[in-house]
N, C-alpha and C. Protein backbone atom coordinates (compact mmCIF):
# COMPACT_ATOMS: atom_id res chain seq x y z
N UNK A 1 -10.25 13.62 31.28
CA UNK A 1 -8.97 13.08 31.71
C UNK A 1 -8.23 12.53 30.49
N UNK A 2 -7.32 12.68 30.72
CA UNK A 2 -6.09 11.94 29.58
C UNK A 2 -5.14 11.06 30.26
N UNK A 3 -4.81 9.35 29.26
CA UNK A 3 -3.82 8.77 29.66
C UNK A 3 -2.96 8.49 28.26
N UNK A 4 -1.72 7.80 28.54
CA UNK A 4 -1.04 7.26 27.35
C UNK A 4 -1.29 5.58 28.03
N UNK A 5 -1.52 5.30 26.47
CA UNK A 5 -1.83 3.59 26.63
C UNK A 5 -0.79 3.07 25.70
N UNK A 6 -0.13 1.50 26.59
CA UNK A 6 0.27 0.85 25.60
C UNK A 6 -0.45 -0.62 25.72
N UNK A 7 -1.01 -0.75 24.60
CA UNK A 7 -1.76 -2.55 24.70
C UNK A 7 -0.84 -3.96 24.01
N UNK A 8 -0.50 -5.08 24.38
CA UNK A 8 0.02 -5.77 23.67
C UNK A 8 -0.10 -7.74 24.48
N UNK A 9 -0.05 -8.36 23.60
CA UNK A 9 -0.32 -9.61 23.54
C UNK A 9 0.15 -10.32 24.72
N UNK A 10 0.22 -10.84 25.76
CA UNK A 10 1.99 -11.60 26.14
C UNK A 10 1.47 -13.04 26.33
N UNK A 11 2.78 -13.44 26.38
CA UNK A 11 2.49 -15.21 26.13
C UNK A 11 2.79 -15.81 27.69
N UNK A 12 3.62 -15.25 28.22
CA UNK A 12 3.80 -15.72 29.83
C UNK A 12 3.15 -15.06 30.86
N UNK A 13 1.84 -15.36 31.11
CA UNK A 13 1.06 -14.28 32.10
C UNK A 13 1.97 -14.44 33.68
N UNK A 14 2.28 -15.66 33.90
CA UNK A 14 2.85 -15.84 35.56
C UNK A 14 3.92 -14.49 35.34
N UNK A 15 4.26 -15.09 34.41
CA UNK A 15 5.82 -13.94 34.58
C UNK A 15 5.78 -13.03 34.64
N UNK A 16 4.65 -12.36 33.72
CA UNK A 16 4.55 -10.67 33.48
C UNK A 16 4.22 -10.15 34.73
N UNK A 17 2.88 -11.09 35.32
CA UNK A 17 2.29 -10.68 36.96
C UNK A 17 3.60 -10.94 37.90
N UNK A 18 4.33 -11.58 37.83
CA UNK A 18 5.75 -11.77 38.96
C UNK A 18 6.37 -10.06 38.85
N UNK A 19 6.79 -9.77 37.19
CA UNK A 19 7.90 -8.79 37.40
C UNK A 19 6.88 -7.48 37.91
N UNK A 20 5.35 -7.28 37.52
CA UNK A 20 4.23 -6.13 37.87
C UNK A 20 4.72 -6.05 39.33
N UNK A 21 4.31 -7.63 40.20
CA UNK A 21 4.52 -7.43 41.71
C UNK A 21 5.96 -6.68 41.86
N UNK A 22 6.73 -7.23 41.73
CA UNK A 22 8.09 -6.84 41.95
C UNK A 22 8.01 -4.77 41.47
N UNK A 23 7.55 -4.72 40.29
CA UNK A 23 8.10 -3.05 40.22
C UNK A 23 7.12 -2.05 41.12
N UNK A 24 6.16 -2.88 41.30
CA UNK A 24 5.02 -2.32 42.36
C UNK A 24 4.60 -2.56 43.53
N UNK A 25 5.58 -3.48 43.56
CA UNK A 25 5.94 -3.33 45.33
C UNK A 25 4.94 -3.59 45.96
N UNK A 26 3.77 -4.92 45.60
CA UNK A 26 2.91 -4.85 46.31
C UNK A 26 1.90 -6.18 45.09
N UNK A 27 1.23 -6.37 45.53
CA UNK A 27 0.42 -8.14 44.96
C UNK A 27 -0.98 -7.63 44.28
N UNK A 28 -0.68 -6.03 44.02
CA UNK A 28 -1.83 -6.10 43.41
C UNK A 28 -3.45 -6.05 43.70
N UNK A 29 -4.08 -6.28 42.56
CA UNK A 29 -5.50 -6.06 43.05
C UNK A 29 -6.06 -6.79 41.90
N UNK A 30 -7.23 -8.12 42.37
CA UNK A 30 -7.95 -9.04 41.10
C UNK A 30 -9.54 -8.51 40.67
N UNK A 31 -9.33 -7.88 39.94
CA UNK A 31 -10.70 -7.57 39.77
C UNK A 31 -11.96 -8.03 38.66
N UNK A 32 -12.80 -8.62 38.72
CA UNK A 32 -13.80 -9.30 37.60
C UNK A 32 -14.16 -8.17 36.84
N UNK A 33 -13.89 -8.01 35.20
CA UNK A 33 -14.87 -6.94 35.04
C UNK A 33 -15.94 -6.93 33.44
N UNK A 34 -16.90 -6.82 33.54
CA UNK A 34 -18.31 -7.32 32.31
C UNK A 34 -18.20 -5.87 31.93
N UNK A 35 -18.15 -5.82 30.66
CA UNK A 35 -18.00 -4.16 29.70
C UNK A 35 -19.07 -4.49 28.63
N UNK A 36 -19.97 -4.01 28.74
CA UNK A 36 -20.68 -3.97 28.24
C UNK A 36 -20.84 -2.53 27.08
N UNK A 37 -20.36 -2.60 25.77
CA UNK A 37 -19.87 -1.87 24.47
C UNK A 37 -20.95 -0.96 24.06
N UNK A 38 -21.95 -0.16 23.88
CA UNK A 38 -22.70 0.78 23.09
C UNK A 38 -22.38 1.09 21.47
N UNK A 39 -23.41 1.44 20.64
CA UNK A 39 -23.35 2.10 19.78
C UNK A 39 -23.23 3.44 19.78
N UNK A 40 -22.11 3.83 20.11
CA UNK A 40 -22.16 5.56 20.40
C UNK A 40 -21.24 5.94 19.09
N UNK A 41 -21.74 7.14 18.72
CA UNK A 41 -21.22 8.04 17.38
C UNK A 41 -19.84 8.49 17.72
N UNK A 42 -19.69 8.91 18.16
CA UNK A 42 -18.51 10.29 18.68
C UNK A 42 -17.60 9.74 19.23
N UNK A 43 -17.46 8.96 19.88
CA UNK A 43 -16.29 7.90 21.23
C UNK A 43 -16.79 6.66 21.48
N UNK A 44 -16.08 5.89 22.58
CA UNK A 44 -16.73 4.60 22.60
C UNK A 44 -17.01 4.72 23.79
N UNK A 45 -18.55 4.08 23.76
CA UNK A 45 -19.31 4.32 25.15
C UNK A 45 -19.28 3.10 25.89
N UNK A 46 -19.16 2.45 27.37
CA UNK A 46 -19.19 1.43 27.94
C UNK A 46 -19.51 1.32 29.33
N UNK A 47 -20.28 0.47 29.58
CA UNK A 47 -21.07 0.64 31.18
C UNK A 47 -20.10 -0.93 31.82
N UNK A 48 -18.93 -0.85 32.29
CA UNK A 48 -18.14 -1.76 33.22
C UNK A 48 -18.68 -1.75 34.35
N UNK A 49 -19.48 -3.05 34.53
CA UNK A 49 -19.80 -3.91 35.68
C UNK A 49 -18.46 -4.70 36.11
N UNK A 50 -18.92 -4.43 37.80
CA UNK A 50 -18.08 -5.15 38.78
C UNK A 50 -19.24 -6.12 39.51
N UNK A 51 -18.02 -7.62 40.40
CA UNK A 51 -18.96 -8.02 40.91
C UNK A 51 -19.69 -7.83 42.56
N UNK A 52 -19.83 -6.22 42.78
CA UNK A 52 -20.06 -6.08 43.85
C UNK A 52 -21.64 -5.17 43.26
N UNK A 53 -22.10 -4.99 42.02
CA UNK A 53 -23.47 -4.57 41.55
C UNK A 53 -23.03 -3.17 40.95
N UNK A 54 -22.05 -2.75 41.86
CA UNK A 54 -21.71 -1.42 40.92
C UNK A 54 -21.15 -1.35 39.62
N UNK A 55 -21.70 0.10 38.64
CA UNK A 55 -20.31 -0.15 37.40
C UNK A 55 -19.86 1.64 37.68
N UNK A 56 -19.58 1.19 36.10
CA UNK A 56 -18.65 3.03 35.95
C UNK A 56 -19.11 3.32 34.35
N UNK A 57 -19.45 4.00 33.85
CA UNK A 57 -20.44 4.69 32.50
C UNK A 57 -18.90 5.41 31.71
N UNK A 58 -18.29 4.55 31.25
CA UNK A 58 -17.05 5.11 30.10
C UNK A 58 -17.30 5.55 29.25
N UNK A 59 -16.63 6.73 28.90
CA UNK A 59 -16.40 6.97 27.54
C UNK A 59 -15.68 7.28 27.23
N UNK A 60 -14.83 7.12 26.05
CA UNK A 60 -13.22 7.19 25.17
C UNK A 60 -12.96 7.38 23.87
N UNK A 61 -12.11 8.10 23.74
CA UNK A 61 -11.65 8.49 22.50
C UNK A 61 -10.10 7.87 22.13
N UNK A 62 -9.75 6.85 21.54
CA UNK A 62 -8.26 6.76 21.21
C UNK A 62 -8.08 6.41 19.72
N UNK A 63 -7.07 6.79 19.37
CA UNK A 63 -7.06 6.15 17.89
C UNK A 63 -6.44 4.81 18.15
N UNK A 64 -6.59 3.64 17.04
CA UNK A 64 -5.96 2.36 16.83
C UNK A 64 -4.80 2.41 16.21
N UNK A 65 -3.62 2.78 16.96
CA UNK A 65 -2.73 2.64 16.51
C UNK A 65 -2.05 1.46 17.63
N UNK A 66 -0.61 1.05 17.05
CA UNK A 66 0.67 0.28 17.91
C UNK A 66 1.07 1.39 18.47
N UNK A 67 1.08 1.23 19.85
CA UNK A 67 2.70 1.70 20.61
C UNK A 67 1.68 2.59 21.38
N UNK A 68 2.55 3.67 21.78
CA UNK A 68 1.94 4.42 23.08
C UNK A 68 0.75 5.41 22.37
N UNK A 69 -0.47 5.47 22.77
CA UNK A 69 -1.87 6.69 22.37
C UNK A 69 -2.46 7.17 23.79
N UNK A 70 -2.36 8.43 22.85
CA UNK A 70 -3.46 9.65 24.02
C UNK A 70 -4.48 8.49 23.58
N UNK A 71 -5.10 8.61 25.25
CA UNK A 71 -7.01 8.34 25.57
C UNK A 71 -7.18 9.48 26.18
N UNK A 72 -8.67 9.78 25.71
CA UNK A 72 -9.09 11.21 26.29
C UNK A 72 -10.20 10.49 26.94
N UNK A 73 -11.06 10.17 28.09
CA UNK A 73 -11.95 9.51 28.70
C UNK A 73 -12.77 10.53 30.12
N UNK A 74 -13.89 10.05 30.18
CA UNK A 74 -14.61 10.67 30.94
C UNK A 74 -15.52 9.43 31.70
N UNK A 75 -15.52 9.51 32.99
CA UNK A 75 -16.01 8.07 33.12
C UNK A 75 -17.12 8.71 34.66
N UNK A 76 -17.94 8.09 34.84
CA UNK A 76 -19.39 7.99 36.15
C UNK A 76 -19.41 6.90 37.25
N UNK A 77 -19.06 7.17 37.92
CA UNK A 77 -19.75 5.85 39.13
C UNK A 77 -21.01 5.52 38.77
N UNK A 78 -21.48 4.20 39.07
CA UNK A 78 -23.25 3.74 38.66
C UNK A 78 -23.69 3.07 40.06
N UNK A 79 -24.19 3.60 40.43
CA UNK A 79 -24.36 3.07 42.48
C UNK A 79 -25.35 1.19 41.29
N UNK A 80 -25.42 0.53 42.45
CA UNK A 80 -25.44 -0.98 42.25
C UNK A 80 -27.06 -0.31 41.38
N UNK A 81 -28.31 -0.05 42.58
CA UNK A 81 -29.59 -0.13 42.18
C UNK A 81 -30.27 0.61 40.90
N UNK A 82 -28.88 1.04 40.09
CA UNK A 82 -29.38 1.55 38.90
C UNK A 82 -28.67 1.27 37.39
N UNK A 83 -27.70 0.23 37.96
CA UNK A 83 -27.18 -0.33 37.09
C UNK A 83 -27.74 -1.22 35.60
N UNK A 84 -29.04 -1.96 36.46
CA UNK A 84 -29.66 -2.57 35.16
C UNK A 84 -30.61 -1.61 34.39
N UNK A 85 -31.04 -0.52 34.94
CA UNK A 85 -31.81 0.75 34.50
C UNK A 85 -31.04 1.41 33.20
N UNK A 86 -29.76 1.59 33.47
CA UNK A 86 -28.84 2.61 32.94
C UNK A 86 -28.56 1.96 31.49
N UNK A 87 -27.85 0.20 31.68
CA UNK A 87 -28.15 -0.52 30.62
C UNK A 87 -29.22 -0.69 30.16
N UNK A 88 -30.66 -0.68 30.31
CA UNK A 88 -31.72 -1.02 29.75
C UNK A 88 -32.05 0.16 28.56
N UNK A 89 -31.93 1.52 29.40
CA UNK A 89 -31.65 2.74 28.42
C UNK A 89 -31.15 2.76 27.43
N UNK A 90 -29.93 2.56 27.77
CA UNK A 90 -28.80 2.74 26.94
C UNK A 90 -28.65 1.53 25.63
N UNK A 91 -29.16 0.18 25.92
CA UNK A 91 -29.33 -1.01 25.38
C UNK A 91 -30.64 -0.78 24.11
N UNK A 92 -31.36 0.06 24.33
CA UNK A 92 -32.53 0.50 24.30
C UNK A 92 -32.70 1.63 22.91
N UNK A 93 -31.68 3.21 23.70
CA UNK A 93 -31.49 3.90 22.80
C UNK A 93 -30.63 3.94 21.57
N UNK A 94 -29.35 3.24 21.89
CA UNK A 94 -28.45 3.57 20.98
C UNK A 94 -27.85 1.34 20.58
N UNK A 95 -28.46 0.82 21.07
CA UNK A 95 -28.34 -0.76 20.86
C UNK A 95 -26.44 -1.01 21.47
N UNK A 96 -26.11 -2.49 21.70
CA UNK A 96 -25.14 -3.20 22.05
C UNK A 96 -24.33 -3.58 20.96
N UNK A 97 -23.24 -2.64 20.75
CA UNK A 97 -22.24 -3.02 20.26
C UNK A 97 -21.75 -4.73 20.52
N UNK A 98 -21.17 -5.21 21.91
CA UNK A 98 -20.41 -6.37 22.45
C UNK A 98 -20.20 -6.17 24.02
N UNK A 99 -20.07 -7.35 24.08
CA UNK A 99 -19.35 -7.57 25.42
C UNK A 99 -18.03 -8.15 25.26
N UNK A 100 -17.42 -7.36 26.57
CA UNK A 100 -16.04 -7.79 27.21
C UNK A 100 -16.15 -8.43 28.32
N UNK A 101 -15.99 -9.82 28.60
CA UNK A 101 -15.55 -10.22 30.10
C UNK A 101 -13.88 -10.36 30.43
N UNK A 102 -13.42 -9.62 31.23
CA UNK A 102 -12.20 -10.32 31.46
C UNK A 102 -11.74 -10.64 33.17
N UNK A 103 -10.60 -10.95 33.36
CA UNK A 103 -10.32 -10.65 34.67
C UNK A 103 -9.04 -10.37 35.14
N UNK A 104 -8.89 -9.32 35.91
CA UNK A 104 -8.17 -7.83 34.95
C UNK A 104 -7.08 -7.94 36.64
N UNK A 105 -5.89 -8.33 36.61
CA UNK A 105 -4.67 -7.90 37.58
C UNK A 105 -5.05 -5.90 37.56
N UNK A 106 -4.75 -5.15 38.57
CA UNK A 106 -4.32 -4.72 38.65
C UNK A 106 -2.93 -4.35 39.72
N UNK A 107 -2.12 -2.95 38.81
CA UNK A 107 -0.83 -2.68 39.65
C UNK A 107 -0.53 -1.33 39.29
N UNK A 108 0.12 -0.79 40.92
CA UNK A 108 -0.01 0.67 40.24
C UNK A 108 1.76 0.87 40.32
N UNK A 109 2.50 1.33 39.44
CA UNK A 109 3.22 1.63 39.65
C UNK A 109 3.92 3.26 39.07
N UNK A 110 4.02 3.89 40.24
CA UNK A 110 3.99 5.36 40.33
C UNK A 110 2.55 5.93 39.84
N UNK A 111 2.89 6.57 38.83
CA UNK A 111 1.68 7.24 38.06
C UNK A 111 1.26 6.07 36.67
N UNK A 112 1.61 4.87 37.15
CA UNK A 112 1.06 3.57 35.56
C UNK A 112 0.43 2.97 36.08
N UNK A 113 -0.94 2.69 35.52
CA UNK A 113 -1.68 1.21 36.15
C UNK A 113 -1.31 0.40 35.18
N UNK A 114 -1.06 -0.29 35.47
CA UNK A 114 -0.43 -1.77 34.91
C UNK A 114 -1.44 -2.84 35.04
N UNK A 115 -2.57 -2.99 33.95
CA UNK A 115 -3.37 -4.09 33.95
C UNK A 115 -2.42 -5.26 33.22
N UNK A 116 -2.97 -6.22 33.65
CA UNK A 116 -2.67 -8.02 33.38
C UNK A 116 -4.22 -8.30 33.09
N UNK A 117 -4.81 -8.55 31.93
CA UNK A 117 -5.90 -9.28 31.96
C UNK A 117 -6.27 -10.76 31.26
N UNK A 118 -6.93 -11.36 31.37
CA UNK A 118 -7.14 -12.44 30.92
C UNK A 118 -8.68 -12.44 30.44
N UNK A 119 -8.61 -12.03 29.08
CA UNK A 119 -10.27 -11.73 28.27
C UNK A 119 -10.83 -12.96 27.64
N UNK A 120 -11.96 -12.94 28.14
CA UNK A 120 -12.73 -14.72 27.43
C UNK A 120 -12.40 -14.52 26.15
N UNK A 121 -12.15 -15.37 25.28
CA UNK A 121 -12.58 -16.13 24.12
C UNK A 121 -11.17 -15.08 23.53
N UNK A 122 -10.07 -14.54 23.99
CA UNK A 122 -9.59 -13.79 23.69
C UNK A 122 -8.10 -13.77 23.82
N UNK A 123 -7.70 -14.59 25.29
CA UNK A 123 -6.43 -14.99 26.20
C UNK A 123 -5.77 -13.61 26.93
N UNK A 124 -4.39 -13.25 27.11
CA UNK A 124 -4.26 -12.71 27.72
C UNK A 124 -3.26 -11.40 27.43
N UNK A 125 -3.46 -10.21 27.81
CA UNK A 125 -3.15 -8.67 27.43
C UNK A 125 -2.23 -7.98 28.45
N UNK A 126 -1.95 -6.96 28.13
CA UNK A 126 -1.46 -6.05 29.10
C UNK A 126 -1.89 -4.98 28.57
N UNK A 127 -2.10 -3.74 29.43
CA UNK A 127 -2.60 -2.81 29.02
C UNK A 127 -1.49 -1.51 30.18
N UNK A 128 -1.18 -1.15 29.45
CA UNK A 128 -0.31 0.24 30.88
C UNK A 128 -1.25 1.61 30.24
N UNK A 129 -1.40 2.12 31.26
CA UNK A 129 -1.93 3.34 31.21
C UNK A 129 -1.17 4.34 32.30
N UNK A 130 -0.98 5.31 31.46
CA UNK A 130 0.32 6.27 32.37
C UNK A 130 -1.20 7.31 32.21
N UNK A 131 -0.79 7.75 33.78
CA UNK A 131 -1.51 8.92 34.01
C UNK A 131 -1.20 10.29 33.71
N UNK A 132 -1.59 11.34 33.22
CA UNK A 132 -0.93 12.24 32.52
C UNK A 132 -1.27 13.26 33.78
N UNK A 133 -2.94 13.67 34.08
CA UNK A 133 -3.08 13.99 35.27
C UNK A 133 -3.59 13.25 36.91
N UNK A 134 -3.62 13.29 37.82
CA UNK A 134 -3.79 12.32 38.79
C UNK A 134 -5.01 13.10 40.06
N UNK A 135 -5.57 12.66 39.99
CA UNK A 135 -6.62 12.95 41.46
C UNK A 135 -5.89 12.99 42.75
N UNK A 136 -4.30 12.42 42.44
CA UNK A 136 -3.58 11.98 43.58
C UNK A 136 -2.88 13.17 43.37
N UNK A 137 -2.60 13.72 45.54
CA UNK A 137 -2.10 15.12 45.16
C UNK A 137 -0.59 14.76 45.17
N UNK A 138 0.05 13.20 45.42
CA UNK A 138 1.39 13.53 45.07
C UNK A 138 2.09 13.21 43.58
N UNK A 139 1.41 13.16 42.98
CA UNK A 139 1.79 13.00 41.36
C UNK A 139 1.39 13.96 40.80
N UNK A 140 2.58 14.60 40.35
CA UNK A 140 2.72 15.78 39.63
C UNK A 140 1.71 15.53 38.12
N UNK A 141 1.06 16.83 37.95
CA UNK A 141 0.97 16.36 35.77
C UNK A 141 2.40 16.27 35.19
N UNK A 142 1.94 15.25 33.79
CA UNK A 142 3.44 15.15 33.24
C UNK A 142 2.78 15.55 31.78
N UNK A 143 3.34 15.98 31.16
CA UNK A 143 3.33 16.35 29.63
C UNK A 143 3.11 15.10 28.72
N UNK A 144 2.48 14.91 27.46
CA UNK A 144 2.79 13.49 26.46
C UNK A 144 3.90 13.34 26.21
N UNK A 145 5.07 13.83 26.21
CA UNK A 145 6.24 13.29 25.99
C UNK A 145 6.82 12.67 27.09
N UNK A 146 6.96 12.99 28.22
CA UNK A 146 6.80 12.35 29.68
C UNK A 146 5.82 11.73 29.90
N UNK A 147 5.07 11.34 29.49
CA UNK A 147 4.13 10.40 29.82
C UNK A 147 4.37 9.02 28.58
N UNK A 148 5.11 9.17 27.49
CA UNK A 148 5.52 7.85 26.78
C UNK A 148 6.73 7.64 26.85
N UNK A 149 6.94 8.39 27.69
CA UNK A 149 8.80 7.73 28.15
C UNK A 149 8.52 6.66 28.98
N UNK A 150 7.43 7.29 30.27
CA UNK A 150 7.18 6.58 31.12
C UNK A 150 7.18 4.99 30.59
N UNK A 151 5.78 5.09 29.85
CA UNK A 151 5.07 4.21 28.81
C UNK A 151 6.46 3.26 28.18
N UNK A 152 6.88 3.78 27.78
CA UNK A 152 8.32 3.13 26.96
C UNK A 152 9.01 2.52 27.75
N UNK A 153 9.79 3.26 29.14
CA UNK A 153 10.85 2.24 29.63
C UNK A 153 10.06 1.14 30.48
N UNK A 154 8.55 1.69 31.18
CA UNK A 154 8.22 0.33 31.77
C UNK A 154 8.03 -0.89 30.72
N UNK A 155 7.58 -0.43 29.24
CA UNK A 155 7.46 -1.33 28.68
C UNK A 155 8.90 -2.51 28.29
N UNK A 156 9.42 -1.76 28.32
CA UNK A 156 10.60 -2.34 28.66
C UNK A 156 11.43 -3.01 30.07
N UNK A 157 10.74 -2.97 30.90
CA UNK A 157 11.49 -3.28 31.85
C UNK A 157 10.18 -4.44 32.47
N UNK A 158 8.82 -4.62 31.72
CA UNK A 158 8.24 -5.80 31.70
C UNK A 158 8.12 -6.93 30.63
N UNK A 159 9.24 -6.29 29.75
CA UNK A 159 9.75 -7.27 28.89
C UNK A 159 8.78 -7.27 27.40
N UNK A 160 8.18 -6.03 27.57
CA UNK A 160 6.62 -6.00 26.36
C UNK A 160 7.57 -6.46 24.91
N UNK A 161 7.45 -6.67 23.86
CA UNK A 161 8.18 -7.23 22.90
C UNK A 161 7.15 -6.31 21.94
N UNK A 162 8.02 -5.35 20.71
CA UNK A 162 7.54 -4.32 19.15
C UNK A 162 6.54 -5.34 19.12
N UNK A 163 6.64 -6.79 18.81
CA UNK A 163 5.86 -7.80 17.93
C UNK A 163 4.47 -8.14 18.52
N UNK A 164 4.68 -7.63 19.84
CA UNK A 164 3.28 -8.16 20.64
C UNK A 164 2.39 -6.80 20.74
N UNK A 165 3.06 -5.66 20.70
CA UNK A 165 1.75 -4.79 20.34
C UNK A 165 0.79 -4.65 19.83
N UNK A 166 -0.24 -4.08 20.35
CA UNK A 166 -1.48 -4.42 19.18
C UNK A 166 -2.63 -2.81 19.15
N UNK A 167 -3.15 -2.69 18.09
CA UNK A 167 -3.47 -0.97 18.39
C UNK A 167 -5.15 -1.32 18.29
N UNK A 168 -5.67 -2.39 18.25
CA UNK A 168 -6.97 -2.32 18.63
C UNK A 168 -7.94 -2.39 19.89
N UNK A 169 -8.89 -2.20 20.59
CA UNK A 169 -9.35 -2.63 21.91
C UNK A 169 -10.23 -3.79 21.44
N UNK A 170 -10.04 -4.51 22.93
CA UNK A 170 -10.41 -6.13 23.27
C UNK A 170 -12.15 -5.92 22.34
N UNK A 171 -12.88 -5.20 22.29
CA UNK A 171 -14.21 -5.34 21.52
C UNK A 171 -13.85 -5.14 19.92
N UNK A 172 -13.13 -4.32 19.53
CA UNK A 172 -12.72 -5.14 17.86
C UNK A 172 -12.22 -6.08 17.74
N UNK A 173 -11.25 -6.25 18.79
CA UNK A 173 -10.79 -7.99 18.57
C UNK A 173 -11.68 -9.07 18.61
N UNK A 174 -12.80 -8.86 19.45
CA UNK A 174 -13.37 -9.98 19.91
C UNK A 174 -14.66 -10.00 18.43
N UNK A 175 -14.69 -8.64 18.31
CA UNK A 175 -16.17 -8.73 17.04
C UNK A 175 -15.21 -8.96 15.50
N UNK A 176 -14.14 -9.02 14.96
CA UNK A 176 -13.34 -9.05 14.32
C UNK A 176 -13.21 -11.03 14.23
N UNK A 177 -12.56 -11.26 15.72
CA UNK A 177 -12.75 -13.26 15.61
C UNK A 177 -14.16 -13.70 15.36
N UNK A 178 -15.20 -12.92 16.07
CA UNK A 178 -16.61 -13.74 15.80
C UNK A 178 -16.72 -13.46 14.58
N UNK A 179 -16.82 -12.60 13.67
CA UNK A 179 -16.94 -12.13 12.51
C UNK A 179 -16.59 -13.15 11.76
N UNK A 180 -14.75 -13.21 11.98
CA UNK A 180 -13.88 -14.61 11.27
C UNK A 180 -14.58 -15.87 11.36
N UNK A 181 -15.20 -16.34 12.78
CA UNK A 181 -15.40 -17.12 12.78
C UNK A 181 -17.65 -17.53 12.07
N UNK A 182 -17.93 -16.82 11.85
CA UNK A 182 -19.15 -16.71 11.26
C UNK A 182 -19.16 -17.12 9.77
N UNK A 183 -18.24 -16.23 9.60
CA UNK A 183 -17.97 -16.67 8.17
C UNK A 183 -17.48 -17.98 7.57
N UNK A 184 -16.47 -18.52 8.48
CA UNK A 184 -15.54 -19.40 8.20
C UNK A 184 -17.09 -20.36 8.18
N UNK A 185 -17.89 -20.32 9.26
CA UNK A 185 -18.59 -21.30 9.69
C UNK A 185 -20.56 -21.47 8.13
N UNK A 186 -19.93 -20.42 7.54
CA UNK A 186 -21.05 -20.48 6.60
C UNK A 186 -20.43 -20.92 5.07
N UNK A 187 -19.03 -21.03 5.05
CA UNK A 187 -18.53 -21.73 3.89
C UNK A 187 -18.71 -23.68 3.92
């Protein structure tokens, strides 16, 4: 599957979640979610726990850039009773990159999910992901150029600001501050 992502900082979470409800016509969905990071070669591998026992076995390819990027991703349902199995493997074979906790708004609007999250030790993001193809049979495929228009005017019409973009994911950020802060803490 392929999406276009745009990631960026925001400083007023009420607000951003007010104008999400409003273009999506609807309050959304709160979801807890533990991402647990891999050492994988090729893409970035991640087993996202929910708190109902189930996860989903990610994997992604995007480059770190600002502004709108192809993700190319392939992702697994993990039924609940094999969830700590799958991590133990995986924890096992290829070792733990990091964890992500956050707790993640979602909103769908048309073919964009529109996350709002709020990541520990991290504060709070937006993430839009325009769907390029859809499981849903009334959303047409749209091309990458139609798919960062999309990307573009919602970003604009939730007020995203050039300055708050950011082209890394929440696990370089977060191993990037501990890093900062390791160091800082051995001078």
């Amino acid at each position: 599957m392929e999406n276009i992502e745009i990631k960026a900082k925001i400083h007023d979470i009420d607000r951003v979640i007010s104008k999400a409800k409003e273009l999506s016509n609807n309050d959304g969905k709160i979801i807890k979610q533990h991402d647990v990071f891999f050492n994988a070669t090729k893409s970035r591998l991640k087993l996202r726990k929910f708190e109902d026992g189930t996860a989903q076995l990610i994997s992604y390819a995007r480059p770190n850039v600002i502004g709108p990027k192809v993700s190319v991703y392939d992702k697994a349902s993990i039924y609940a009773d094999t969830v700590d199995l799958i991590e133990h493997i995986l924890s096992d074979s290829i070792g733990v990159m990091g964890v992500v906790k956050k707790t993640r708004h979602l909103y769908m609007v048309d073919r964009t999910r529109v996350h709002i999250d709020n990541v520990d030790d991290l504060g709070n993001f937006i993430e839009l992901e325009v769907m390029m193809r859809s499981d849903n049979k009334n959303i047409v495929d749209c091309d990458r150029e139609t798919a960062e228009k999309i990307a573009t005017d919602l970003m604009q019409a939730l007020s995203i600001k050039e300055e708050d973009l950011i082209a890394e994911a929440y696990i370089d950020l977060l191993n990037r501050k501990n890093n900062l802060n390791m160091d800082s803490a051995q001078m």
